[in-house]
Protein backbone atom coordinates (compact mmCIF):
# COMPACT_ATOMS: atom_id res chain seq x y z
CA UNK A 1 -3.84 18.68 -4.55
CA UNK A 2 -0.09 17.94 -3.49
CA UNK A 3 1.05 14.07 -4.32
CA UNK A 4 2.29 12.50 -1.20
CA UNK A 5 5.16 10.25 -2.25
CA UNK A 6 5.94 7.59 0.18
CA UNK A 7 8.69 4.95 0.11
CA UNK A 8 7.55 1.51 0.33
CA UNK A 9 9.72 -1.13 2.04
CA UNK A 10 8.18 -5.02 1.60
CA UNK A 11 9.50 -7.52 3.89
CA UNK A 12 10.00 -11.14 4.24
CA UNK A 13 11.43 -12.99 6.93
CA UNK A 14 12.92 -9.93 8.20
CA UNK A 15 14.35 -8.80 4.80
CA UNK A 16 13.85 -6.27 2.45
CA UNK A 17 12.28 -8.05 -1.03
CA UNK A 18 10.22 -7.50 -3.57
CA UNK A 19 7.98 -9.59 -5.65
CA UNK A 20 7.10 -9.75 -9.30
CA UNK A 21 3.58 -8.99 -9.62
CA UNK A 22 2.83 -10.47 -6.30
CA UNK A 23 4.61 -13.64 -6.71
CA UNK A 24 6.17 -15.15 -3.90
CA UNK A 25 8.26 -17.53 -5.82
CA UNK A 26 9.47 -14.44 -8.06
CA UNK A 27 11.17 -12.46 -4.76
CA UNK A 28 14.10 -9.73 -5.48
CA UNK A 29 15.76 -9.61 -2.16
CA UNK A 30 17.96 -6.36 -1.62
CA UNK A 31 21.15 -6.73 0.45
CA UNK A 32 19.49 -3.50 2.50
CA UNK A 33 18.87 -3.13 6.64
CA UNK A 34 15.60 -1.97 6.45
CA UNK A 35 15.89 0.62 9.19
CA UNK A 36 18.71 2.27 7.13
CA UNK A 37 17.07 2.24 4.44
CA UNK A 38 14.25 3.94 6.09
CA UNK A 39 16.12 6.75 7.94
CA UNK A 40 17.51 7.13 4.35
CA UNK A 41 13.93 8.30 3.20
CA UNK A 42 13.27 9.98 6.42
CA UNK A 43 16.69 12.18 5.20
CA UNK A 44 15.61 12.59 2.25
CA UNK A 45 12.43 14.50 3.23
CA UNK A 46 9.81 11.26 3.43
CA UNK A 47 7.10 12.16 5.87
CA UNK A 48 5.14 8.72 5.49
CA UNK A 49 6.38 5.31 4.80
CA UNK A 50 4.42 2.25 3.51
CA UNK A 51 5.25 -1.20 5.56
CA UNK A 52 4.20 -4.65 4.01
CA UNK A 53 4.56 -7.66 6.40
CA UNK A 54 4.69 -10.06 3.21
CA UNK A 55 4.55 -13.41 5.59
CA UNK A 56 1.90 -12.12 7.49
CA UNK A 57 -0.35 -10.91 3.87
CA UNK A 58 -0.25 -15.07 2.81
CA UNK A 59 -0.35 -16.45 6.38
CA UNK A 60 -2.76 -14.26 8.67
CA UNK A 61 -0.44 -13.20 11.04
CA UNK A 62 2.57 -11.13 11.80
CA UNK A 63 5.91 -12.09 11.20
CA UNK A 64 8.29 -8.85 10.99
CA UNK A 65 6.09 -7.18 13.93
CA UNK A 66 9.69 -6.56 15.49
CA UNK A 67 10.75 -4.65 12.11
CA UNK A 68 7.52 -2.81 12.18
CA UNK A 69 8.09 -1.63 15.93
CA UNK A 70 11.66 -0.36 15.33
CA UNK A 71 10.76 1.60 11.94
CA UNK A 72 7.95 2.97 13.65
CA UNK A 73 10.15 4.65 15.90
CA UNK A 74 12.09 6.76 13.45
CA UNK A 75 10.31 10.55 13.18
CA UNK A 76 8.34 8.93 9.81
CA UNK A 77 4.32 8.41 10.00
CA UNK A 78 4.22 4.52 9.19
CA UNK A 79 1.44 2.69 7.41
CA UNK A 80 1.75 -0.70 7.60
CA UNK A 81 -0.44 -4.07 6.74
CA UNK A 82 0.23 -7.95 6.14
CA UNK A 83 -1.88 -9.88 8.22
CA UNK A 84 -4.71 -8.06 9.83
CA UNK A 85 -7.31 -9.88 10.03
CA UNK A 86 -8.74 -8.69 13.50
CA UNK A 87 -9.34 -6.29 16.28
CA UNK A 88 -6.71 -7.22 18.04
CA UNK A 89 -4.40 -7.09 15.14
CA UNK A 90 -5.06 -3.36 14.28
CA UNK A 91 -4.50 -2.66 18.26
CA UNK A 92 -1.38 -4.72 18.14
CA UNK A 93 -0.08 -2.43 15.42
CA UNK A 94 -1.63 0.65 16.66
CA UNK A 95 0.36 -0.09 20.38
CA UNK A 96 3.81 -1.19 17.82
CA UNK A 97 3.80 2.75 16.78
CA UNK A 98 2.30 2.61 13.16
CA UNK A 99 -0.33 5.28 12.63
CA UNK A 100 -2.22 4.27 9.79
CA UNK A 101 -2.97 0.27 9.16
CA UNK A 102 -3.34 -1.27 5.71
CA UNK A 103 -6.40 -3.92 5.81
CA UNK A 104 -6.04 -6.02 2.78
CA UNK A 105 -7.96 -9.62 2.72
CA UNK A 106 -10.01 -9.04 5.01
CA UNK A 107 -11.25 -5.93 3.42
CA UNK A 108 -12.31 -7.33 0.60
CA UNK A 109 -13.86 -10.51 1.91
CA UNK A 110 -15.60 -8.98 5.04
CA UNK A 111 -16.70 -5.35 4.12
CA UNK A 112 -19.14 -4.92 6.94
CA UNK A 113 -16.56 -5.51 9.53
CA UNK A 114 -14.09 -3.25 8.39
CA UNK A 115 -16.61 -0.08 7.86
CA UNK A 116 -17.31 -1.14 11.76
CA UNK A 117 -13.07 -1.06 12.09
CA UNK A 118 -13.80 2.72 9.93
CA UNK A 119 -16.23 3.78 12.82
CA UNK A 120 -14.80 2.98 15.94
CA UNK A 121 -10.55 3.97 15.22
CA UNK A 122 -11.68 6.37 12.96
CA UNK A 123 -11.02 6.96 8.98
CA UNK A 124 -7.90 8.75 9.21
CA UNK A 125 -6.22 5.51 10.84
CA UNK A 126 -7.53 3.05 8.01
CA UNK A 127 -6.19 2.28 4.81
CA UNK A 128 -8.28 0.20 2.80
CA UNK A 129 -6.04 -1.64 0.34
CA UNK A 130 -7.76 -3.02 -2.56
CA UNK A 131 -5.54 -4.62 -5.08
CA UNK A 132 -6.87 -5.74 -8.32
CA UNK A 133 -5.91 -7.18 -11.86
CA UNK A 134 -8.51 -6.13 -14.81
CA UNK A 135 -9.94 -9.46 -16.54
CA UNK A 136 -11.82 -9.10 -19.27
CA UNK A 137 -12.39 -5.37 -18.96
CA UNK A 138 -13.47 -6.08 -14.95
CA UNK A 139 -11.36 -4.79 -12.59
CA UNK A 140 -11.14 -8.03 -10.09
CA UNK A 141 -9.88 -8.04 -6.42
CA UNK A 142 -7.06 -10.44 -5.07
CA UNK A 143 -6.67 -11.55 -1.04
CA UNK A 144 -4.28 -13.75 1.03
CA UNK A 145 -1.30 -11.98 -0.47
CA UNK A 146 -2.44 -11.58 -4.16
CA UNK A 147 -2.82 -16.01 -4.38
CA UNK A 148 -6.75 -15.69 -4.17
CA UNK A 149 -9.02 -14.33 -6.14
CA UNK A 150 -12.27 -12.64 -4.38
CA UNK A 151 -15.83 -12.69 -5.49
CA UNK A 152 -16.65 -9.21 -5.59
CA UNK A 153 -14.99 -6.71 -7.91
CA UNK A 154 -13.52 -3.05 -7.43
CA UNK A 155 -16.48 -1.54 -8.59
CA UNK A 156 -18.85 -3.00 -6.01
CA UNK A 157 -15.97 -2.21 -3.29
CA UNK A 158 -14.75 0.79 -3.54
CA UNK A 159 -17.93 3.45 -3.78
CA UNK A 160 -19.44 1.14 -0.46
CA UNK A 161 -16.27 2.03 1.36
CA UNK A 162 -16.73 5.74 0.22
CA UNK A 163 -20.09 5.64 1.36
CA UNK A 164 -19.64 4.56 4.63
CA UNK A 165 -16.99 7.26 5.36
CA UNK A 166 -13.71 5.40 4.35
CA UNK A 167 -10.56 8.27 3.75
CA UNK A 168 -7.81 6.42 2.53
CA UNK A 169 -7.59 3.81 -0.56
CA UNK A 170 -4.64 1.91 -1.39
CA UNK A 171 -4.89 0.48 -4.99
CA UNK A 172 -2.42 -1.57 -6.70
CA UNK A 173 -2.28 -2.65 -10.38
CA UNK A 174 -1.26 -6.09 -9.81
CA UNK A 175 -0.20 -6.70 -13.31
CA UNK A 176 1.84 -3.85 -12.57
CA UNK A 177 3.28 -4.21 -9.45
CA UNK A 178 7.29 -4.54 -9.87
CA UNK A 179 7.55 -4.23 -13.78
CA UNK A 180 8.56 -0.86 -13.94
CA UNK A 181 6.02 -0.02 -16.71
CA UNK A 182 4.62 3.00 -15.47
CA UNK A 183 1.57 4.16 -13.52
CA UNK A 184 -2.00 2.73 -14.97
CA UNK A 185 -3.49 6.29 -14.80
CA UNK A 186 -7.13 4.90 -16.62
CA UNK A 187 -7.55 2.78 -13.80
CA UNK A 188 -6.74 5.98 -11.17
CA UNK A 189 -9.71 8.33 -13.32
CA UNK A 190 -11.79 5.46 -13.28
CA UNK A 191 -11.52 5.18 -9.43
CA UNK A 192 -11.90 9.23 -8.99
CA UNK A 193 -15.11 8.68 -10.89
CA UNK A 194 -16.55 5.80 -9.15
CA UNK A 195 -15.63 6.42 -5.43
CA UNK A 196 -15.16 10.66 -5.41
CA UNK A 197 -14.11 11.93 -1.92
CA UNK A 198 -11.24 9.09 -1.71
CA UNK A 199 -7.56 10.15 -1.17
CA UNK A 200 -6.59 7.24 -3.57
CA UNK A 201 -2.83 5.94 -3.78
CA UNK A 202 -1.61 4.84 -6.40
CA UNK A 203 0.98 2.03 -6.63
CA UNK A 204 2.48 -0.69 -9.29
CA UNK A 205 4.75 0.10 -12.12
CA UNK A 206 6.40 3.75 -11.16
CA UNK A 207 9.66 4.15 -13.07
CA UNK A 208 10.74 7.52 -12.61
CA UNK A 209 10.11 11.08 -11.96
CA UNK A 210 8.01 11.44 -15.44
CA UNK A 211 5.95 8.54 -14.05
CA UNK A 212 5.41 10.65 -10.65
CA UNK A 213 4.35 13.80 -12.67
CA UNK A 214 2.35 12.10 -14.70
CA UNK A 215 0.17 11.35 -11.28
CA UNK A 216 0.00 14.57 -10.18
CA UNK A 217 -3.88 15.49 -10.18
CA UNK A 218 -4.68 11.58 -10.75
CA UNK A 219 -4.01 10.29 -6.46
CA UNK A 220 -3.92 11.89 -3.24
CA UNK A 221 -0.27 9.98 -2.57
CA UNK A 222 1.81 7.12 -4.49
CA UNK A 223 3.90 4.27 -3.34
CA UNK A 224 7.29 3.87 -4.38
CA UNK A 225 9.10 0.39 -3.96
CA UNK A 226 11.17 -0.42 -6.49
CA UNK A 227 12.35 2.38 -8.19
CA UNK A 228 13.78 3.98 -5.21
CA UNK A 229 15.22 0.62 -4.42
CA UNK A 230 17.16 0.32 -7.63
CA UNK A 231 18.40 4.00 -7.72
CA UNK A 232 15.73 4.89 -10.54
CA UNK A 233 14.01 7.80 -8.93
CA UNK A 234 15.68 10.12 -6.46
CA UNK A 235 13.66 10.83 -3.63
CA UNK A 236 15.02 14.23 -2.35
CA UNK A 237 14.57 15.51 -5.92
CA UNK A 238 11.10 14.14 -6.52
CA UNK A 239 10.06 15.72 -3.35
CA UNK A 240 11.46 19.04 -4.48
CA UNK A 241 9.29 18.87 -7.58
């Protein structure tokens, strides 16, 4: 199995950020145009890149939908989430150009609706993003942009979604996410063991290119954010590997 790398770009009132372990009040903000940024990947050989609307994840509803549109555009297969929280959301962003949407919250609050979401638009145009801290050796899931905690855990979640036909799993170390501490690969077995059949990405903590080996055999794809922001990891060469 080939590891799909794909450049993440977070945004926030129209700007390219990042946050410290999903903390809004602990935003990087990069003096980047995001659409440059993405025809950078695209140059680089990117086939896929990963959109967060970061308003829209804490507030239900889209705020860089304009963003979205115009990197959905570029010859790149977008993915993008933040605020989905309905039919008419996913059509919205299906109609904008992306080709794969990221349900987040609502994923994790309102299972049964989304494996409806799975059966009518079909698995290969979900990602189910389930993004979780471990707590006392339980792997817990967050919502609402990473400020709630949810009731049920990534155990319960993930082999449902794999039973009802899911494809695609986004899962984010949230203790991770931002620190440049490398990959949690135990968490990455653990998933291939509890929800086979999954084309899992990985994402939080990716340094460099040892970190991207290191998944190779572990996920189906990885997201990069910060690393390729911050000139850690060269893309062209990491896709040539």
């Amino acid at each position: 199995m080939t590891l799909e790398l794909i450049p993440a770009l977070d945004l926030r009132g129209g700007r390219v950020v990042r946050l410290r372990q999903g903390d809004y009040a602990q935003e990087t903000a990069y003096p980047l145009d995001a659409l440059a940024q993405a025809q950078g990947y695209r140059d680089a050989g990117a086939r896929h890149l990963h959109v967060v609307d970061l308003d829209g994840a804490r507030e239900g509803r889209f705020r860089n939908l304009a963003v979205i549109e115009a990197l959905a555009r570029l010859d790149l297969a977008v993915q993008a989430g933040g605020g989905v929280r309905s039919e008419d959301d996913l059509e919205r962003l299906f109609d904008a150009g992306v080709e794969r949407v990221v349900v987040g919250s609502v994923a994790v609050r309102e299972s049964g609706r989304v494996i409806e979401w799975i059966e009518r638009f079909g698995a290969e145009h979900l990602v189910i993003a389930l993004d979780t801290r471990e707590v006392e050796g339980i792997w817990t899931l967050a919502s609402a942009g990473w400020t709630e905690a949810a009731a049920t855990t990534l155990d319960e979640l993930a082999p449902r979604y794999a039973q009802a036909g899911a494809r695609h799993l986004l899962c984010t170390d949230i203790g991770r996410d931002g620190m440049l501490s490398g990959p949690n690969l135990e968490l990455y077995a653990h998933l291939a063991r509890i929800a086979p059949g999954l084309a899992v990405q990985a994402s939080g903590g990716v340094r460099d290119g040892a970190d991207v080996e290191a998944l190779q055999g572990k996920a189906a794809a990885v997201i990069l954010g910060r690393s390729l922001l911050e000139g850690r990891l060269d893309l062209a060469a990491a896709l040539q590997c």
